[in-house]
Protein backbone atom coordinates (compact mmCIF):
# COMPACT_ATOMS: atom_id res chain seq x y z
CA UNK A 1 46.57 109.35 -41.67
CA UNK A 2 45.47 106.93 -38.73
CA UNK A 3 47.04 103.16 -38.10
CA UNK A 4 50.00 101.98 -38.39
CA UNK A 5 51.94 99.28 -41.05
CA UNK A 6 54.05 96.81 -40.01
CA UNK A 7 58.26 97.21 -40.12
CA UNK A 8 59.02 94.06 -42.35
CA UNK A 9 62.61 93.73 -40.75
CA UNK A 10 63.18 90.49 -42.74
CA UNK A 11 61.67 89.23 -46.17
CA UNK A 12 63.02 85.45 -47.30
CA UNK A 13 61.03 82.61 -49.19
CA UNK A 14 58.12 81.59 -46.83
CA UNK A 15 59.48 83.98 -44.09
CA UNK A 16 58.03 87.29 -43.56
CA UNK A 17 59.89 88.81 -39.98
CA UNK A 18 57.58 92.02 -38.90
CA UNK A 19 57.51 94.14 -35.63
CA UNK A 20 55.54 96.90 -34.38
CA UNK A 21 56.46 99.67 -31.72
CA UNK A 22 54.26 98.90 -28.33
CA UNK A 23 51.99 101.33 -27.76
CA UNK A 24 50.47 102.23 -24.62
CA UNK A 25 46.40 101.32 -24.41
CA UNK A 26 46.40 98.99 -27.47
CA UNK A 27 46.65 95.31 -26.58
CA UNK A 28 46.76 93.47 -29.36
CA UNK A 29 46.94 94.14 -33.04
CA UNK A 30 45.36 92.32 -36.34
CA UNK A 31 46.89 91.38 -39.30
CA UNK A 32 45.13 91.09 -42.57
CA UNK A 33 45.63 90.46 -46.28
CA UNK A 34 44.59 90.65 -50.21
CA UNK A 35 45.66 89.71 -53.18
CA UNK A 36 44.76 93.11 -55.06
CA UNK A 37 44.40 97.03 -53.71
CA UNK A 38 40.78 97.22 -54.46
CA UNK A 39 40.35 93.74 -51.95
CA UNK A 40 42.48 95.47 -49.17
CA UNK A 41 40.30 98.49 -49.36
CA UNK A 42 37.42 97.24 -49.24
CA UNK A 43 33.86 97.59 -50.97
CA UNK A 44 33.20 101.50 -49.63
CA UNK A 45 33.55 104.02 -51.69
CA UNK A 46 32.45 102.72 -55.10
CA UNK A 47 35.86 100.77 -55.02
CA UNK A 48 33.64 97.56 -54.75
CA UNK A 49 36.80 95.15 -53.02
CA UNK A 50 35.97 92.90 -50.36
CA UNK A 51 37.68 94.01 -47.53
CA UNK A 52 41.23 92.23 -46.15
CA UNK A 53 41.19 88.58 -44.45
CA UNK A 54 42.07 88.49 -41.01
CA UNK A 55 45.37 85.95 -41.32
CA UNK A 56 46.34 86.64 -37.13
CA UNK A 57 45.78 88.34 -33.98
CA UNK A 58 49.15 89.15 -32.07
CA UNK A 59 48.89 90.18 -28.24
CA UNK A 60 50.85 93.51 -27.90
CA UNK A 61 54.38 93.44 -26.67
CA UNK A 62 54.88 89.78 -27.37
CA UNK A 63 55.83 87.60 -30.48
CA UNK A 64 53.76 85.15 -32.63
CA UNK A 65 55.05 82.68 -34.83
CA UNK A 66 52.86 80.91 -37.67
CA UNK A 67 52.52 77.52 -37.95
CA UNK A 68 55.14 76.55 -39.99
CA UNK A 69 57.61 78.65 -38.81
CA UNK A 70 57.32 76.88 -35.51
CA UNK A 71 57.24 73.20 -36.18
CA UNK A 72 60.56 73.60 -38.93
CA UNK A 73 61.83 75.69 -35.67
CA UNK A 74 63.58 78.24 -38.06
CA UNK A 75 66.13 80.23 -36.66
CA UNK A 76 65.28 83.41 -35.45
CA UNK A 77 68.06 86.38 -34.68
CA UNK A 78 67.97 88.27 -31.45
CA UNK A 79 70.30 90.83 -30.27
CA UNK A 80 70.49 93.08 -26.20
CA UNK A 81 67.40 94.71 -26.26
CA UNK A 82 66.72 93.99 -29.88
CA UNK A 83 62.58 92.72 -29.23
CA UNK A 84 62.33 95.28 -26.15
CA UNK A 85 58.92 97.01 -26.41
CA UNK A 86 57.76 95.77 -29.58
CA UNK A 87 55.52 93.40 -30.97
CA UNK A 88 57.58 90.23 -33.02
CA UNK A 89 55.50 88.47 -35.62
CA UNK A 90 57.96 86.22 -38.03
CA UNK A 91 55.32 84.18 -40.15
CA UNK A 92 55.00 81.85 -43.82
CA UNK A 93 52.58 83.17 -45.84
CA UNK A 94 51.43 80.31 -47.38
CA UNK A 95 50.30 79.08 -43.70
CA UNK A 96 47.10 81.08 -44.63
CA UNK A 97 47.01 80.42 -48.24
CA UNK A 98 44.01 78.74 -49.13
CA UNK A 99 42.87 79.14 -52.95
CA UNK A 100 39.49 77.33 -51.85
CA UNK A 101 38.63 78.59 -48.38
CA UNK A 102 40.46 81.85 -48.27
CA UNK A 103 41.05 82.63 -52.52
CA UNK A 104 41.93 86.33 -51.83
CA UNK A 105 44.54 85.97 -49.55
CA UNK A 106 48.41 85.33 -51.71
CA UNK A 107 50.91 83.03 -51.83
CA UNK A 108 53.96 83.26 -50.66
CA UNK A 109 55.17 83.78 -54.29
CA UNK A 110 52.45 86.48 -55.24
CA UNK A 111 52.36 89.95 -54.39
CA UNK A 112 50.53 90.54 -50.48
CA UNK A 113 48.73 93.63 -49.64
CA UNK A 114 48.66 93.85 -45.55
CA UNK A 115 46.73 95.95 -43.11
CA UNK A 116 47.10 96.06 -39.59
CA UNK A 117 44.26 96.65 -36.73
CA UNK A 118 44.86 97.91 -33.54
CA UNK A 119 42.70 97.08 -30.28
CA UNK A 120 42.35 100.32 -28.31
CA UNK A 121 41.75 99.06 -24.43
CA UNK A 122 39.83 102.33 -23.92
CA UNK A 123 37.19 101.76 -26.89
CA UNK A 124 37.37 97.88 -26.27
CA UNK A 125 37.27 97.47 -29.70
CA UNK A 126 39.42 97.27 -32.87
CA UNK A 127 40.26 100.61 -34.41
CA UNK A 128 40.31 101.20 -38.34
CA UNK A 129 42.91 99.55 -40.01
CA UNK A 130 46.07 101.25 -40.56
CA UNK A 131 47.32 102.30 -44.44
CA UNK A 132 47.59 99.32 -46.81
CA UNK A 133 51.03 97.78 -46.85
CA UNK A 134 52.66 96.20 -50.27
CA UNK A 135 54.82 93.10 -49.22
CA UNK A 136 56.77 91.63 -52.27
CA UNK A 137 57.82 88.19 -53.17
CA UNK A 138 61.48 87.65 -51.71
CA UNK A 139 62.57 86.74 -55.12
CA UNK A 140 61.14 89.50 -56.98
CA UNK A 141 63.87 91.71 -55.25
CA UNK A 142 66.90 90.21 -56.47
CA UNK A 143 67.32 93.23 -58.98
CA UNK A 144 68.41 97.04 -58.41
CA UNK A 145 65.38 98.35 -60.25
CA UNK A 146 62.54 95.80 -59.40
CA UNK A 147 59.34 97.09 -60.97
CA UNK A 148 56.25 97.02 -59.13
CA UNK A 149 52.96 97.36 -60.90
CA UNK A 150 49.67 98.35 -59.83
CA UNK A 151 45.87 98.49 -60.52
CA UNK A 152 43.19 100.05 -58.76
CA UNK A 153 39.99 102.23 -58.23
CA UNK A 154 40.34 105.33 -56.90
CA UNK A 155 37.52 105.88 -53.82
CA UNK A 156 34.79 108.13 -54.90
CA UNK A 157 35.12 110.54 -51.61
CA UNK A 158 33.93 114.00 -53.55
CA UNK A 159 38.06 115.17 -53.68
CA UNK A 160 39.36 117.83 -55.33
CA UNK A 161 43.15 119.32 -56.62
CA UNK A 162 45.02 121.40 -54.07
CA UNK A 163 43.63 120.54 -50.83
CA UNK A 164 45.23 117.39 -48.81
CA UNK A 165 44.34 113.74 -49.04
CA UNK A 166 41.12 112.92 -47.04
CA UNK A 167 40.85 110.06 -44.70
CA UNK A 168 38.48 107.86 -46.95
CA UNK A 169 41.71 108.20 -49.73
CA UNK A 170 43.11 104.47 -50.42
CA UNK A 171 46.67 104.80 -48.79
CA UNK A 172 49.63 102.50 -49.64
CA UNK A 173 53.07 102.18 -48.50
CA UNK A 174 55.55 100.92 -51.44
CA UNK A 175 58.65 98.13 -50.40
CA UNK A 176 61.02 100.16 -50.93
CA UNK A 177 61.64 103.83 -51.67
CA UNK A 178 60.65 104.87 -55.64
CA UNK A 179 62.94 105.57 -58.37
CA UNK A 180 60.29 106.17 -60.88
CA UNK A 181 56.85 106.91 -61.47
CA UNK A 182 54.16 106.25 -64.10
CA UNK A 183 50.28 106.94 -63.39
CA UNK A 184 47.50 107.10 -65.54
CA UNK A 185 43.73 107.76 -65.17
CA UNK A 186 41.85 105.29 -66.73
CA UNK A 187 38.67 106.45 -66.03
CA UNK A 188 35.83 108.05 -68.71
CA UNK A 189 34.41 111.66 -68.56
CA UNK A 190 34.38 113.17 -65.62
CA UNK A 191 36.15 110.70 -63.42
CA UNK A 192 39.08 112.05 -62.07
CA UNK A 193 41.75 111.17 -60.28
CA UNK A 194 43.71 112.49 -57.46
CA UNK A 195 47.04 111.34 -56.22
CA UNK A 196 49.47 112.98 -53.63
CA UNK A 197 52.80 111.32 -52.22
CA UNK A 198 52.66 112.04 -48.43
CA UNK A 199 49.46 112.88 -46.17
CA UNK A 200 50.47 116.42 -45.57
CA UNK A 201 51.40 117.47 -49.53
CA UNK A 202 48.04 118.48 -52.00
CA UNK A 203 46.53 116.66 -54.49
CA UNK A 204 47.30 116.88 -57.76
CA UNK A 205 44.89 115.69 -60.45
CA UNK A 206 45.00 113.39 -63.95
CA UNK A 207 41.26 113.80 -65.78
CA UNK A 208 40.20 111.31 -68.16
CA UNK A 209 43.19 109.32 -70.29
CA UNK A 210 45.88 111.73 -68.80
CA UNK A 211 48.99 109.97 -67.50
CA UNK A 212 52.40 111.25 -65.59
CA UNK A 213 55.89 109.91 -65.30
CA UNK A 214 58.07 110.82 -63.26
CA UNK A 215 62.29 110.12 -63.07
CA UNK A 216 64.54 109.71 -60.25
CA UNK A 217 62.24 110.71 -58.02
CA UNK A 218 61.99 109.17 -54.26
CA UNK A 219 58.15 108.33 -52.85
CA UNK A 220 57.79 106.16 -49.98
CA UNK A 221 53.79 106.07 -50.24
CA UNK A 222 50.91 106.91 -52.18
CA UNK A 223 47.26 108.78 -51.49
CA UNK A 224 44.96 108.07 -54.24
CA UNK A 225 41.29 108.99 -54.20
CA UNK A 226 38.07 110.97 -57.00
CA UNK A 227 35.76 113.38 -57.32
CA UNK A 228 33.13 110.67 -57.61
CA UNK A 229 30.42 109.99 -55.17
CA UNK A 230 31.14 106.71 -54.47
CA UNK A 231 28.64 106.35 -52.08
CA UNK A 232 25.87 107.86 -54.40
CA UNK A 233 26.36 105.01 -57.37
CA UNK A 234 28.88 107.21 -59.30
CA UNK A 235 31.17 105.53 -61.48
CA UNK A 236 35.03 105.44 -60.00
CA UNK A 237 37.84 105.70 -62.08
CA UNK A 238 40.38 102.96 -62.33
CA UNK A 239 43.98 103.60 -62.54
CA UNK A 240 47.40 102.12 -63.54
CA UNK A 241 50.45 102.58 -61.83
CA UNK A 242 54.16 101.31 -62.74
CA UNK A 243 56.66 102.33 -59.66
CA UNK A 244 60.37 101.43 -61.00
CA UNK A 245 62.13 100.87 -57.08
CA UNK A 246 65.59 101.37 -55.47
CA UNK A 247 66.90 98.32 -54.66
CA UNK A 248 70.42 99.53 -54.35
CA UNK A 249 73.03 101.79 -55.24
């Protein structure tokens, strides 16, 4: 699938440390935020969200530092060649946090999901965003099994079982590799859902009320989308999603 998420190489209260690999024709790259799936999606599809917030633009191959981070002048590890042809962006979430101004975009303590936009110097423009990233509170991953849980609406796109996930499909990255799995459609007749674990693997489908769990199973991200026409006024199915994650031994 196109974009790219960032490589979160550092996750402490009001510290997020991120990087991505330099590319060659892309000069600087976007960050953006919500507080729920449907938000960092966006309102296509029938999903109805409202699309990220743009927290920061980063110029490619440098570093950026948020606000806070630079006036408490926190201390920030480099190593030979360690930053060498990437882009460094150590922020505090709650430098953006604004439940008036900004209400979709999280805390530092709440659950963030993050997409990335890349500026391509040969379409002189910003490119789709990249997959949706899940960034957890620091303190929600003191445990081996932290449980993440999700709600969403999968994008009416017209999909169907067996063939591979479409580029309209919402696309998430989890924290952390999974240890379990639980899914369930919990859309009404005729609504239903279609889930793969990796952009070149099939979908498989759940129809109306039908759930799955899984056990001791590794996924690293999820492709979710319906055989609704979102686009047409169909109804989407919603979903719910518990992901138990390895945190450890």
């Amino acid at each position: 699938m196109r974009g790219v998420i960032g490589n979160v190489r550092e996750r402490q209260n009001n510290y997020i440390d991120m990087m991505l690999s330099q590319e060659g024709g892309v000069s600087q790259y976007r960050v953006r935020a919500a507080n729920t799936l449907d938000h960092a999606y966006g309102p296509t599809n029938g999903v109805g969200g409202t699309g990220a917030t743009a927290l920061f633009t980063a110029a490619a191959g440098t570093g950026f530092r948020s606000h806070t981070i630079q006036k408490n002048k926190r201390h920030v590890v480099h190593g030979a060649g360690r930053d060498r042809g990437i882009t460094r962006m150590i922020f505090d979430p709650d430098d953006f946090f604004d439940p008036v101004g900004s209400p979709l975009v999280p805390s530092d303590s709440q659950i963030m999901f993050m997409r990335i936009e890349k500026f391509s110097d040969a379409l002189d423009a910003f490119e789709d965003e990249g997959p949706i990233n899940i960034i957890l509170p620091k303190d929600y991953m003191q445990g081996m099994r932290p449980v993440l849980t999700l709600f969403g609406t999968a994008p009416g796109i017209g999909s169907s079982a067996g063939e591979f996930p479409q580029e309209g499909a919402m696309h998430f990255h989890l924290p952390t590799f999974s240890s379990s799995i639980w899914i369930k459609n919990l859309g009404g007749a005729d609504e239903n859902l279609h889930v793969s674990f990796h952009p070149g693997m099939p979908m498989i489908q759940l129809g109306p009320g039908e759930e799955i769990g899984l056990y001791d199973v590794n996924a690293m991200e999820v492709l979710i989308s319906s055989n609704r026409d979102g686009a047409g006024g169909d109804s989407c199915p919603t979903f719910n999603m518990v992901f138990g994650l390895q945190n450890g031994p």
